[in-house]
PDB file of N, CA and C in Angstrom:
ATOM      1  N   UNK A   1     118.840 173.179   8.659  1.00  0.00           N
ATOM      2  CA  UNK A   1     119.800 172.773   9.680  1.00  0.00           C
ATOM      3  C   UNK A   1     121.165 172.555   9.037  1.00  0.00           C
ATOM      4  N   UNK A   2     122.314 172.763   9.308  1.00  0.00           N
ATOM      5  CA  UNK A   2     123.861 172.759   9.044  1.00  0.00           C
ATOM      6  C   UNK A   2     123.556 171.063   9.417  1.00  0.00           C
ATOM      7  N   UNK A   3     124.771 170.513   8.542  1.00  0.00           N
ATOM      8  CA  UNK A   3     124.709 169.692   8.844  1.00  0.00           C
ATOM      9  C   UNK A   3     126.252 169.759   9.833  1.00  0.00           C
ATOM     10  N   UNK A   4     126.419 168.826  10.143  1.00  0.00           N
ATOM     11  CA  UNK A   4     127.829 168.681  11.639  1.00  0.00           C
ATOM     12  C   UNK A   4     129.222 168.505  10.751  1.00  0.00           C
ATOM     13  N   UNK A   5     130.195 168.208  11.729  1.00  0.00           N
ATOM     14  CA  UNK A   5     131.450 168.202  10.915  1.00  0.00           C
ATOM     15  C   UNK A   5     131.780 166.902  10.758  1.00  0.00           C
ATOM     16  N   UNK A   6     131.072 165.931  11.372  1.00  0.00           N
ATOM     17  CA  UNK A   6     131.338 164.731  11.556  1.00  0.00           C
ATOM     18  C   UNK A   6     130.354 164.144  10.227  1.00  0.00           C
ATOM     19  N   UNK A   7     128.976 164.776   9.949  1.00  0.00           N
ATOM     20  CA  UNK A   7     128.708 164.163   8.459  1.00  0.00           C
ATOM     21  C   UNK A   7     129.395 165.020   7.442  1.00  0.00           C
ATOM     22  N   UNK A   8     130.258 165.785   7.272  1.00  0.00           N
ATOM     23  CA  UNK A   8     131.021 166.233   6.413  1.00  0.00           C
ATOM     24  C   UNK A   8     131.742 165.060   6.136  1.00  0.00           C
ATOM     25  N   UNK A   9     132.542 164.959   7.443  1.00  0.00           N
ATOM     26  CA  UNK A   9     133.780 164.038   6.839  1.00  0.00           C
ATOM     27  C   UNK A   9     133.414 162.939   6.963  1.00  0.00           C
ATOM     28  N   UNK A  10     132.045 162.327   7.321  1.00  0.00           N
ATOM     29  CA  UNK A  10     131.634 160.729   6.680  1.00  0.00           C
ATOM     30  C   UNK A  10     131.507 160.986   5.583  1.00  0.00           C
ATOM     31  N   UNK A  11     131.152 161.919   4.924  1.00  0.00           N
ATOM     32  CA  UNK A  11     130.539 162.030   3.310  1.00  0.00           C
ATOM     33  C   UNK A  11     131.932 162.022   2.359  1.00  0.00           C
ATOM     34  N   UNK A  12     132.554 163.065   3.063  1.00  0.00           N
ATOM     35  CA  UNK A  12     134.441 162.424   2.532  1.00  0.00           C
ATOM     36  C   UNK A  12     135.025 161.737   2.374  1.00  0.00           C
ATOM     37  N   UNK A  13     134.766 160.597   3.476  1.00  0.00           N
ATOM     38  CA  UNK A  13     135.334 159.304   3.500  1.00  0.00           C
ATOM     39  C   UNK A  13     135.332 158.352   2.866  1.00  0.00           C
ATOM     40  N   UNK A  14     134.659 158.473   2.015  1.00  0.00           N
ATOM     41  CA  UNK A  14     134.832 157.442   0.442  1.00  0.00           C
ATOM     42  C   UNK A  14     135.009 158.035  -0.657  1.00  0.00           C
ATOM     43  N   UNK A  15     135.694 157.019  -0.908  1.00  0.00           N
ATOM     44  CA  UNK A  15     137.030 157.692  -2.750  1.00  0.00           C
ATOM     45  C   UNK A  15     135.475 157.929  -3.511  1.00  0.00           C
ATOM     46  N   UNK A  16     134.464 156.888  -3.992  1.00  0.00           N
ATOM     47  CA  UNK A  16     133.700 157.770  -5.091  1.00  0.00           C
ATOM     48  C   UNK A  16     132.828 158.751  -4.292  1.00  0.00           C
ATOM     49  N   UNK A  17     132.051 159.060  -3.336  1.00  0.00           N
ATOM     50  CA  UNK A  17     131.847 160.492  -2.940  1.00  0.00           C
ATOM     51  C   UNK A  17     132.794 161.701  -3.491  1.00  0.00           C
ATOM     52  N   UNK A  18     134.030 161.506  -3.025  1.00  0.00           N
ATOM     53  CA  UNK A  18     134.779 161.998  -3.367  1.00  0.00           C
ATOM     54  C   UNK A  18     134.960 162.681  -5.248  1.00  0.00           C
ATOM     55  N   UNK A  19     135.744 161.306  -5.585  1.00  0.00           N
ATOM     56  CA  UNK A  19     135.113 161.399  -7.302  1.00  0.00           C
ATOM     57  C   UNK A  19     134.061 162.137  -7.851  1.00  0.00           C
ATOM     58  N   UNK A  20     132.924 161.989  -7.059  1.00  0.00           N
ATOM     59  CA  UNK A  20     131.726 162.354  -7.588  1.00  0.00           C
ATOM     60  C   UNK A  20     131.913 163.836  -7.498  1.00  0.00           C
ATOM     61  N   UNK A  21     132.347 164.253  -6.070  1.00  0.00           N
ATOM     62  CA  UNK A  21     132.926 166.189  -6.073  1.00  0.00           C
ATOM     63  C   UNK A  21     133.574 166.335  -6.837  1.00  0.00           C
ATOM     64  N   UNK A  22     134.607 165.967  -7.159  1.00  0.00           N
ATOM     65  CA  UNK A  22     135.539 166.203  -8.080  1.00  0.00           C
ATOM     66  C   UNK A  22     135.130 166.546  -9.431  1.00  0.00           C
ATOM     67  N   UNK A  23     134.324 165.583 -10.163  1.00  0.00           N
ATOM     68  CA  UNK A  23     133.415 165.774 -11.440  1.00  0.00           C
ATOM     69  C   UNK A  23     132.880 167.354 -11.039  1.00  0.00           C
ATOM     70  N   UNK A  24     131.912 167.035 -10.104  1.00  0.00           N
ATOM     71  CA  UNK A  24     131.032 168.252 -10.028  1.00  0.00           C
ATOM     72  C   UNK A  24     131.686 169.768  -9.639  1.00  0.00           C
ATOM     73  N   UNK A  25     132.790 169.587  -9.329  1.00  0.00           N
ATOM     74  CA  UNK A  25     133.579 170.760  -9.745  1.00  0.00           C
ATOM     75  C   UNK A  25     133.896 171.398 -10.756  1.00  0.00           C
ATOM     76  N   UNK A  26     133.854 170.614 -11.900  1.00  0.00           N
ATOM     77  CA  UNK A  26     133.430 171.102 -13.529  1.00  0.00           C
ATOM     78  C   UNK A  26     132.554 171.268 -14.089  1.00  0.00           C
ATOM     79  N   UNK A  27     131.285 170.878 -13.146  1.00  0.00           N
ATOM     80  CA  UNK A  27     130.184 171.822 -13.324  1.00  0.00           C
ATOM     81  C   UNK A  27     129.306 170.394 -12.828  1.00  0.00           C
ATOM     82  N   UNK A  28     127.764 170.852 -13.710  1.00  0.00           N
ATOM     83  CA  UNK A  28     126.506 170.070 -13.141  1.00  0.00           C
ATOM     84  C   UNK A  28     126.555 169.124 -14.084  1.00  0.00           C
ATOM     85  N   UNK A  29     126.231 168.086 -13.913  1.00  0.00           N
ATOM     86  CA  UNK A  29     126.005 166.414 -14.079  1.00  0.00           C
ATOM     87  C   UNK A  29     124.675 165.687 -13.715  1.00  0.00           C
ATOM     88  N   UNK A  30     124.149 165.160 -14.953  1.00  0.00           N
ATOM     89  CA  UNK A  30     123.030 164.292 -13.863  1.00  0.00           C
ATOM     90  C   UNK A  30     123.465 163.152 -13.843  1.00  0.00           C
ATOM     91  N   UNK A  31     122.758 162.084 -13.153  1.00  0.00           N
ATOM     92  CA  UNK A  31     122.901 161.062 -12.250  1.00  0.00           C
ATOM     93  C   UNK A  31     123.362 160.096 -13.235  1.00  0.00           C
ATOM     94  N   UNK A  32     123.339 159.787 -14.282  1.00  0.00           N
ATOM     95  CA  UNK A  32     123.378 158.928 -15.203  1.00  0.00           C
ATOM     96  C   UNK A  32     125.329 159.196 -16.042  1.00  0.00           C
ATOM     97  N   UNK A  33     125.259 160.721 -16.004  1.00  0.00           N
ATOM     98  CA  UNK A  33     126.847 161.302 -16.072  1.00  0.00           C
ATOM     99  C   UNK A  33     127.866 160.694 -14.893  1.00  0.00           C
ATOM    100  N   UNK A  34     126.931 161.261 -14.067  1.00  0.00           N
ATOM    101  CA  UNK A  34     128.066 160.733 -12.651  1.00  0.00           C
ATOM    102  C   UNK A  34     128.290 159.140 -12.442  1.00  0.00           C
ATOM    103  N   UNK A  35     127.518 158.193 -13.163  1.00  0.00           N
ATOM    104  CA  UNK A  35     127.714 156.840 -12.808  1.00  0.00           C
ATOM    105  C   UNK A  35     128.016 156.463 -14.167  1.00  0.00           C
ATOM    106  N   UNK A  36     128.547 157.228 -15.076  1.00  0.00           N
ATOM    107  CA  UNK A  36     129.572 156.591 -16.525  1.00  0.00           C
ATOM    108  C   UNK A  36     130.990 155.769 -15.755  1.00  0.00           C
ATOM    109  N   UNK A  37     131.716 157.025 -14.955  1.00  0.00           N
ATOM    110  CA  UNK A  37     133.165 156.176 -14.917  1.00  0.00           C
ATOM    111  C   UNK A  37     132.821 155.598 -13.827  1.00  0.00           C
ATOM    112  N   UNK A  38     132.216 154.947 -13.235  1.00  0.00           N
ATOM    113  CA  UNK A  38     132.087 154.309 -12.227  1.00  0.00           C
ATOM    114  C   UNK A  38     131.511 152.581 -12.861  1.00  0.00           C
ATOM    115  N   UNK A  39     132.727 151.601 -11.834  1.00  0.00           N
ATOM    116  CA  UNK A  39     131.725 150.571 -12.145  1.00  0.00           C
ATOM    117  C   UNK A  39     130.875 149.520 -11.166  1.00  0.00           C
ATOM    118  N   UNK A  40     129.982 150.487 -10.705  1.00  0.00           N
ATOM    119  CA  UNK A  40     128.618 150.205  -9.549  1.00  0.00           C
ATOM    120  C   UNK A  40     127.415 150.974 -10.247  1.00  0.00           C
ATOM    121  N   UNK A  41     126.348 150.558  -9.666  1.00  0.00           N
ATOM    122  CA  UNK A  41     125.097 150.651 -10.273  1.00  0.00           C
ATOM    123  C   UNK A  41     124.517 152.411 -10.222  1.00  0.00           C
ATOM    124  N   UNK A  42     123.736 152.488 -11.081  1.00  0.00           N
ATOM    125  CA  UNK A  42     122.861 153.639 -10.846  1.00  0.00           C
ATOM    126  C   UNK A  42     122.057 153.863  -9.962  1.00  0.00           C
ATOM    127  N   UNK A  43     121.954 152.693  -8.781  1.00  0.00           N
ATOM    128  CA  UNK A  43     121.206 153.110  -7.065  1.00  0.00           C
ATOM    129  C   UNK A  43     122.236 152.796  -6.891  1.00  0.00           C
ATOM    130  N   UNK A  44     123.330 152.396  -6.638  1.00  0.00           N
ATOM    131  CA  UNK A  44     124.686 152.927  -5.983  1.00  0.00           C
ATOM    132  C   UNK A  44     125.040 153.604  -5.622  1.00  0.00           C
ATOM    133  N   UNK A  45     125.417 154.904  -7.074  1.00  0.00           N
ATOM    134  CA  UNK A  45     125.633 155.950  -6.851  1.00  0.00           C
ATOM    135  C   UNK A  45     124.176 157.234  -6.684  1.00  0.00           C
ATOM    136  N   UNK A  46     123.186 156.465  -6.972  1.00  0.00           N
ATOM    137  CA  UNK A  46     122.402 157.680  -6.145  1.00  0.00           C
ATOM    138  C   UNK A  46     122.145 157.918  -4.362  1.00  0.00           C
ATOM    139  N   UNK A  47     122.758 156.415  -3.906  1.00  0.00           N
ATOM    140  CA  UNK A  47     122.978 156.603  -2.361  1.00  0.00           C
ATOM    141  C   UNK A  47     123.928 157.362  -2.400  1.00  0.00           C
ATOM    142  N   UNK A  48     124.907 157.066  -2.921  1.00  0.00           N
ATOM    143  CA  UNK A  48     126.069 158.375  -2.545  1.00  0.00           C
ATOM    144  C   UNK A  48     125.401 159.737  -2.809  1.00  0.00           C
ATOM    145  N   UNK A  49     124.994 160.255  -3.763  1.00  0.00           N
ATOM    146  CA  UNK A  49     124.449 161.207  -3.862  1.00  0.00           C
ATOM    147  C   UNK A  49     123.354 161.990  -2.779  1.00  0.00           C
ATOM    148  N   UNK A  50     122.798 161.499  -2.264  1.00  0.00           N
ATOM    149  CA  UNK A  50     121.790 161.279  -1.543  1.00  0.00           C
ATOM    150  C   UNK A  50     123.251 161.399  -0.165  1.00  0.00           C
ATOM    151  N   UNK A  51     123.741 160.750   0.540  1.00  0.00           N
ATOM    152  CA  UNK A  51     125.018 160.973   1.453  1.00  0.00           C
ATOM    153  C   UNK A  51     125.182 162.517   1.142  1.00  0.00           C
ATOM    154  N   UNK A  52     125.590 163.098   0.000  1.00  0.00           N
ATOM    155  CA  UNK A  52     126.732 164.288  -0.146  1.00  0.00           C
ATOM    156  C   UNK A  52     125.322 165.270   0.045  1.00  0.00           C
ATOM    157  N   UNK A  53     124.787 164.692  -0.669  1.00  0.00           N
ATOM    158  CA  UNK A  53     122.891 165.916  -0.147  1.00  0.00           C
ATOM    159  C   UNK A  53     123.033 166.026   1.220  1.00  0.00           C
ATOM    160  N   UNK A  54     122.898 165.019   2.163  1.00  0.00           N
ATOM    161  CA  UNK A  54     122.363 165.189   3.462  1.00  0.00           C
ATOM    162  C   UNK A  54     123.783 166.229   4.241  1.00  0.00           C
ATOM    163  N   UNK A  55     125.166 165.681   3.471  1.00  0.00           N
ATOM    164  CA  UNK A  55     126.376 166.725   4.027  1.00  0.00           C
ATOM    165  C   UNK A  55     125.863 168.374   3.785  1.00  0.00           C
ATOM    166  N   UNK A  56     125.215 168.542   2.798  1.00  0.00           N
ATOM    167  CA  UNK A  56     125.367 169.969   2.047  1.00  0.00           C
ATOM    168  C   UNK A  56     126.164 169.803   1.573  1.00  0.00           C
ATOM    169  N   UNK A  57     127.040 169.482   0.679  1.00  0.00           N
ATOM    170  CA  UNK A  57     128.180 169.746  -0.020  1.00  0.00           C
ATOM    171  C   UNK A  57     127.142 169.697  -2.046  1.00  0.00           C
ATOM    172  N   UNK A  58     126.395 168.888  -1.863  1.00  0.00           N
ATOM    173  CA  UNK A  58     125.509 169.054  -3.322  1.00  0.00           C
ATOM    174  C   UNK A  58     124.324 169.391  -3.539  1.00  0.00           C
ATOM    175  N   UNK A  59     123.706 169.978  -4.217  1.00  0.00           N
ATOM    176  CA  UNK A  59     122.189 170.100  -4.457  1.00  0.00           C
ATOM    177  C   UNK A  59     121.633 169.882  -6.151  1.00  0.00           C
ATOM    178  N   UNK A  60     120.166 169.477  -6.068  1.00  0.00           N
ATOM    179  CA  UNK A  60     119.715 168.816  -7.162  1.00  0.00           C
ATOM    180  C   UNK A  60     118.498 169.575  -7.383  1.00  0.00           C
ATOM    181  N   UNK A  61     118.403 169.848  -9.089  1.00  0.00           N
ATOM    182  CA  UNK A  61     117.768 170.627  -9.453  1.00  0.00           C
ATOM    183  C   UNK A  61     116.765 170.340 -10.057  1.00  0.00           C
ATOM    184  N   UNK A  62     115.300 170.073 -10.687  1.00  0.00           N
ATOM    185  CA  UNK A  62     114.571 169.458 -11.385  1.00  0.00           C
ATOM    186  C   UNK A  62     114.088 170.218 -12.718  1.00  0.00           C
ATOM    187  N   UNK A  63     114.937 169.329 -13.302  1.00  0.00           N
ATOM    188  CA  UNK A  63     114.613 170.035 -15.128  1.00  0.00           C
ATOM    189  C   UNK A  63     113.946 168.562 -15.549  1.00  0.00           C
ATOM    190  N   UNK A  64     112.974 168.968 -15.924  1.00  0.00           N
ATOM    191  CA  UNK A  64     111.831 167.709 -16.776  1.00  0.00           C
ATOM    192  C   UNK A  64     112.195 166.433 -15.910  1.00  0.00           C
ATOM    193  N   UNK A  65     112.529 165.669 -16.565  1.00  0.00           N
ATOM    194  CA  UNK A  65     112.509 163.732 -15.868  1.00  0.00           C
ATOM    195  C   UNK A  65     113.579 164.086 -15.158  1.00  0.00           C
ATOM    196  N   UNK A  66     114.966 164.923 -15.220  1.00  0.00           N
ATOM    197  CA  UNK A  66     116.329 164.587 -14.318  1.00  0.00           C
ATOM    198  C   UNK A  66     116.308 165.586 -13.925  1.00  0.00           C
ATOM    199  N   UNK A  67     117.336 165.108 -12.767  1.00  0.00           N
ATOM    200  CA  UNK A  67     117.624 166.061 -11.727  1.00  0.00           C
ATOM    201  C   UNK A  67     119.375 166.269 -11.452  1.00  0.00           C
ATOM    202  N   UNK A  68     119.570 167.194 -12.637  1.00  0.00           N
ATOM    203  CA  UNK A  68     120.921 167.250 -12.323  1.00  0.00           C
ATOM    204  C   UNK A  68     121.476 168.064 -10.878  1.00  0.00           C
ATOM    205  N   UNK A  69     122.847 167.472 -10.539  1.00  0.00           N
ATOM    206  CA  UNK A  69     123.428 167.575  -9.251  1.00  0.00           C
ATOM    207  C   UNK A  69     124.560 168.840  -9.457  1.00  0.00           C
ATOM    208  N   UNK A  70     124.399 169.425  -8.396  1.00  0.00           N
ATOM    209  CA  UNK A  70     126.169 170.489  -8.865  1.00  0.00           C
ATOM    210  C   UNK A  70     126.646 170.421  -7.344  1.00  0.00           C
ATOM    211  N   UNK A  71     127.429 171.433  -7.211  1.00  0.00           N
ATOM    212  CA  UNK A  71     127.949 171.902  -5.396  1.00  0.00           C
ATOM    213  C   UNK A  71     127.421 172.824  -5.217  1.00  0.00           C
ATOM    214  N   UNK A  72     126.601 172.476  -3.770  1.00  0.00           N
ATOM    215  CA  UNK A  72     126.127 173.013  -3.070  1.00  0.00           C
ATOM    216  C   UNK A  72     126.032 174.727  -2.904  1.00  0.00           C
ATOM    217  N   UNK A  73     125.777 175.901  -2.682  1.00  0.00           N
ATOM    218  CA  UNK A  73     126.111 177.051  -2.305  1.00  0.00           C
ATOM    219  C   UNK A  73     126.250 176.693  -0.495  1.00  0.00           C
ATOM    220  N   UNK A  74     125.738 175.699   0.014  1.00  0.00           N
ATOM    221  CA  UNK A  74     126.789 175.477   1.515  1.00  0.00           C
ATOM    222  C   UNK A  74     127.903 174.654   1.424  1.00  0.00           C
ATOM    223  N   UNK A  75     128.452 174.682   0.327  1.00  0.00           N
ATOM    224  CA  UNK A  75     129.743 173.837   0.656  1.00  0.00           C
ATOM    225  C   UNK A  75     130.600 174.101   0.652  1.00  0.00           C
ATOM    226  N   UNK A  76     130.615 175.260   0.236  1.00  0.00           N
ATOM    227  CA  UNK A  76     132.104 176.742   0.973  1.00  0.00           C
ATOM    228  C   UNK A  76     132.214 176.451   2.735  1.00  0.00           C
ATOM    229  N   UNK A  77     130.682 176.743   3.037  1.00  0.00           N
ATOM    230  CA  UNK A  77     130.838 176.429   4.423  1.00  0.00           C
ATOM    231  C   UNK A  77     131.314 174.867   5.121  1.00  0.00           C
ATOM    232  N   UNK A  78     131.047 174.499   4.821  1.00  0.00           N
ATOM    233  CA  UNK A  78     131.262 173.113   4.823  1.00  0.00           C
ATOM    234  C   UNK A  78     132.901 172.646   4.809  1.00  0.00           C
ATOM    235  N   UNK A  79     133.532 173.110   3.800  1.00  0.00           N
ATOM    236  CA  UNK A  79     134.949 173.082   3.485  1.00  0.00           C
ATOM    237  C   UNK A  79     135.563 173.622   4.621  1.00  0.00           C
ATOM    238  N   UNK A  80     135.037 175.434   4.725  1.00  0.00           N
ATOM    239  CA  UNK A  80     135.992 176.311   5.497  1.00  0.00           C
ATOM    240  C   UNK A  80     135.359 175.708   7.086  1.00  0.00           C
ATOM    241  N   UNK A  81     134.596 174.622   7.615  1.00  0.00           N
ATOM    242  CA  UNK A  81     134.500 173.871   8.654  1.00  0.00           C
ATOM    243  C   UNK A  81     135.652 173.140   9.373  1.00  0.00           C
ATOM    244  N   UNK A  82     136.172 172.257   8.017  1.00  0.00           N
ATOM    245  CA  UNK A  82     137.080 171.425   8.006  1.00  0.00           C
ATOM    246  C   UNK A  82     138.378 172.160   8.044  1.00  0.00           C
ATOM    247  N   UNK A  83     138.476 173.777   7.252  1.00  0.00           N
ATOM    248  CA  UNK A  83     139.815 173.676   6.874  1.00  0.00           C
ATOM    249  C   UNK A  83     140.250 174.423   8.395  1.00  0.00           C
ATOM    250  N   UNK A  84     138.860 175.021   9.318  1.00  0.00           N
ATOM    251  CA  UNK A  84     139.256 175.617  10.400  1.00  0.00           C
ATOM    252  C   UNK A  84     139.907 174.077  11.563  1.00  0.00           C
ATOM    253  N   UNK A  85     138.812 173.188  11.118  1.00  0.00           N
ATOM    254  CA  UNK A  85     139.161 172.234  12.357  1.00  0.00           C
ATOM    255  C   UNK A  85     140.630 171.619  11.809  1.00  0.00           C
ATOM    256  N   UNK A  86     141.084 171.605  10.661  1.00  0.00           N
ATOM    257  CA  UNK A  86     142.813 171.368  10.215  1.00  0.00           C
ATOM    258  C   UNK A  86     143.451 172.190  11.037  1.00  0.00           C
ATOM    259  N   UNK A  87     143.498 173.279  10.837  1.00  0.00           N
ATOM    260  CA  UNK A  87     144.009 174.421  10.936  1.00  0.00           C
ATOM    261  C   UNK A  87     144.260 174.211  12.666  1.00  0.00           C
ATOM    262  N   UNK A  88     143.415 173.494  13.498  1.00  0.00           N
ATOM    263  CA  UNK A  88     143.685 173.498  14.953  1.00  0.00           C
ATOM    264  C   UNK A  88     144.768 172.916  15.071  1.00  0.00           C
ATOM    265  N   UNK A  89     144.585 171.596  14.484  1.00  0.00           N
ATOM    266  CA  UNK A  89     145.252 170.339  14.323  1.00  0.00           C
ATOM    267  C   UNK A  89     146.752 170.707  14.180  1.00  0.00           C
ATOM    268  N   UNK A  90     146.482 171.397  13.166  1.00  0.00           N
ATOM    269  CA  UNK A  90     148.160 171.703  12.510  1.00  0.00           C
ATOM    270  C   UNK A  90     148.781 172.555  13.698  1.00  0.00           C
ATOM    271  N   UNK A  91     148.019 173.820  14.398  1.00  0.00           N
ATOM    272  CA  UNK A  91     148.359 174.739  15.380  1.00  0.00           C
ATOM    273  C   UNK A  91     148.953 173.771  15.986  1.00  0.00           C
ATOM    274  N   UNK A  92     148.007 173.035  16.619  1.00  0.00           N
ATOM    275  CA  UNK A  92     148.601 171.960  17.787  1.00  0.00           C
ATOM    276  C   UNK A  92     149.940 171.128  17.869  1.00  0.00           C
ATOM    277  N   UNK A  93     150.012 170.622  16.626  1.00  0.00           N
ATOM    278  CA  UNK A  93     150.858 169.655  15.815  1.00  0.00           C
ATOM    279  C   UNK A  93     152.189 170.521  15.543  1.00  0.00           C
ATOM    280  N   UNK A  94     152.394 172.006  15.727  1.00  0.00           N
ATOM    281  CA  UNK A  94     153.377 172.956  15.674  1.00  0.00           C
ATOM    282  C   UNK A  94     153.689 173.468  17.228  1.00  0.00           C
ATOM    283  N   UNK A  95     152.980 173.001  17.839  1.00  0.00           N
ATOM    284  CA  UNK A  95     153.930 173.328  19.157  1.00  0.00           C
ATOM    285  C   UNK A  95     154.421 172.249  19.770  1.00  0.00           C
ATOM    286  N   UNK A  96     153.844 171.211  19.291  1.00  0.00           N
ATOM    287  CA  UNK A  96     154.505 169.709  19.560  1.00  0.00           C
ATOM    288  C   UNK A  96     155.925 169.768  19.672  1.00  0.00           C
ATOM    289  N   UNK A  97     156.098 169.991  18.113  1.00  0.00           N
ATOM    290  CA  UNK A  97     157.362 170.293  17.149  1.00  0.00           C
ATOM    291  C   UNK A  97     158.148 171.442  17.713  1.00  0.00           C
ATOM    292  N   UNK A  98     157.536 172.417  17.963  1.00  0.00           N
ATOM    293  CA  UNK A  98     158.589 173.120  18.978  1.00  0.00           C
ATOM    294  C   UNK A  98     158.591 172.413  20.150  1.00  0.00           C
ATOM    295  N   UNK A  99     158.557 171.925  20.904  1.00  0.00           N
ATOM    296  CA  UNK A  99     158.829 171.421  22.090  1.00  0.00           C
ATOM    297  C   UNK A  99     159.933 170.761  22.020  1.00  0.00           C
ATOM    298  N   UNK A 100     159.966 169.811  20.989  1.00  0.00           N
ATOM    299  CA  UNK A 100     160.396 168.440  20.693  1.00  0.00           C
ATOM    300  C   UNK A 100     162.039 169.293  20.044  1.00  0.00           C
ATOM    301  N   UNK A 101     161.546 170.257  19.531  1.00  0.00           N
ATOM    302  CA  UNK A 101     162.934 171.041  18.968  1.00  0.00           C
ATOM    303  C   UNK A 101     163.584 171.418  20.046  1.00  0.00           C
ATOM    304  N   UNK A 102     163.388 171.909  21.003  1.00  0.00           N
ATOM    305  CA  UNK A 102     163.848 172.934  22.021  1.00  0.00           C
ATOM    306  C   UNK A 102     164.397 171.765  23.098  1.00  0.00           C
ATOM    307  N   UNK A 103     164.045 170.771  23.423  1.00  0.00           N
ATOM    308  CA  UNK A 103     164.237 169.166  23.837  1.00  0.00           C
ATOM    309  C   UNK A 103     165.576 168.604  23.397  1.00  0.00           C
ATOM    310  N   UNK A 104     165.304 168.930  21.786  1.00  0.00           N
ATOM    311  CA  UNK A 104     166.638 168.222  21.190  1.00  0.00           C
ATOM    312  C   UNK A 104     167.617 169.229  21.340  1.00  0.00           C
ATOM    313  N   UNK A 105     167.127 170.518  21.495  1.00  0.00           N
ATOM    314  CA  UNK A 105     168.696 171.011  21.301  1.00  0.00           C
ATOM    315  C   UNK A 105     169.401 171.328  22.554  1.00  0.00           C
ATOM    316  N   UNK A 106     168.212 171.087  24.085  1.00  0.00           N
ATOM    317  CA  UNK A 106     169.142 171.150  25.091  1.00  0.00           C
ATOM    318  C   UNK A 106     169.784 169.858  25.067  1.00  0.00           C
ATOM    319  N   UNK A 107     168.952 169.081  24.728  1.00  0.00           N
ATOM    320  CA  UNK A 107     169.651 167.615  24.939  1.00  0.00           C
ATOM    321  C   UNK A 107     171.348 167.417  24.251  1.00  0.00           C
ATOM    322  N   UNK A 108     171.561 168.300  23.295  1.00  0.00           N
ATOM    323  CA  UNK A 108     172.905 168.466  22.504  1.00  0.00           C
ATOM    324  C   UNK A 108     173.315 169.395  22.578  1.00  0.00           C
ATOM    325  N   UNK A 109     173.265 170.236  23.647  1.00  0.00           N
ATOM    326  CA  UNK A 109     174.342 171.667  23.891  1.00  0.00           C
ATOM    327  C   UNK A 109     175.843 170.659  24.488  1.00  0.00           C
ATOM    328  N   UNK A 110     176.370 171.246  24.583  1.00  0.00           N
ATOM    329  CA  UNK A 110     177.836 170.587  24.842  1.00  0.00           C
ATOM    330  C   UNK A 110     177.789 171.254  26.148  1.00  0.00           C
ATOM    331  N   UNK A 111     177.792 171.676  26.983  1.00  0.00           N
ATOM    332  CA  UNK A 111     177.837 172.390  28.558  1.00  0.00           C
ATOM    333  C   UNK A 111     176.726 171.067  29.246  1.00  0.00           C
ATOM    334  N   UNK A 112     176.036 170.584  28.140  1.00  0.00           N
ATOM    335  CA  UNK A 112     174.944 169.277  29.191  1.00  0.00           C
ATOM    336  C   UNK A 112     175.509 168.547  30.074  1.00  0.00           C
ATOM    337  N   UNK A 113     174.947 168.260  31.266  1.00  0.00           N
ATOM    338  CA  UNK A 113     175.511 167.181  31.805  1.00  0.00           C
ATOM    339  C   UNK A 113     174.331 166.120  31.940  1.00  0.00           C
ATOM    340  N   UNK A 114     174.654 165.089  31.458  1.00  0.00           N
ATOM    341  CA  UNK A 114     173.527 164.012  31.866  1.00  0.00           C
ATOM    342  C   UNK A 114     174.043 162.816  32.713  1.00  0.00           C
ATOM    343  N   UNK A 115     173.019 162.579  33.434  1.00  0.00           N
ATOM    344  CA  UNK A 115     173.546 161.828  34.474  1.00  0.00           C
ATOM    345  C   UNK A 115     173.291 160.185  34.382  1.00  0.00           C
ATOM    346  N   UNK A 116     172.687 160.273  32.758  1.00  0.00           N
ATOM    347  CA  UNK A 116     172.597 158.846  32.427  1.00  0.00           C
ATOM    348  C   UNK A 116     173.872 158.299  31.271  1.00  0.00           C
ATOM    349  N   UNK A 117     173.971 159.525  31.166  1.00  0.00           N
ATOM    350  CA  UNK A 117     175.449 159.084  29.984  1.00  0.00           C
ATOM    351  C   UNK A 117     176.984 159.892  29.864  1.00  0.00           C
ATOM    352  N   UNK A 118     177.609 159.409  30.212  1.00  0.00           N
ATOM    353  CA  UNK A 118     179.034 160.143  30.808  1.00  0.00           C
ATOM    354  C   UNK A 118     179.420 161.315  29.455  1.00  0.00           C
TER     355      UNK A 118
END
């Protein structure tokens, strides 16, 4: 099952989730790597871990006792989720801005007449 866009960006929503992608963008880490610069516990950060699992954005691999973590192969999808639902946002957020442009500049043509200000 995909997970939604709404557990994407809960899984985003905290700086060490976050952190923790960030690391794992330089490759795979196990659990004990990922909770060096951090200062919260090793079930701390395996709830987070466990969070970014259930997003798809990470997956965990089992070599002997550990289970190192990397990014996901769905977290391309996952990303290009978000960068489509930006991408509305911003559309939207650009015709605002033209409006608001086209507003101001009748509002300052010199031929205006307004009938609230001589």
């Amino acid at each position: 099952m995909q997970p939604s866009l709404d557990t994407t960006f809960t899984a985003l929503a905290d700086p060490t989730r976050r952190a923790i992608l960030a690391r794992l963008a330089k490759g795979e880490a196990t659990v004990n790597e990922l909770t060096a610069p951090f200062e919260i516990s090793q079930p701390a950060i395996s709830r987070h871990l466990k969070v970014l699992e259930q997003a798809g954005l990470i997956s965990r691999r089992i070599d002997g006792t550990s289970r190192p973590c990397r990014l996901s192969p769905s977290a391309p999808r996952a990303f290009g989720e978000i960068n489509a639902f930006l991408a509305l946002l911003e559309k939207g957020m650009a015709k605002s801005y033209e409006r608001l442009d086209q507003l101001l500049a009748q509002m300052s043509s010199p031929g205006r007449k307004d009938k609230k200000h001589p």
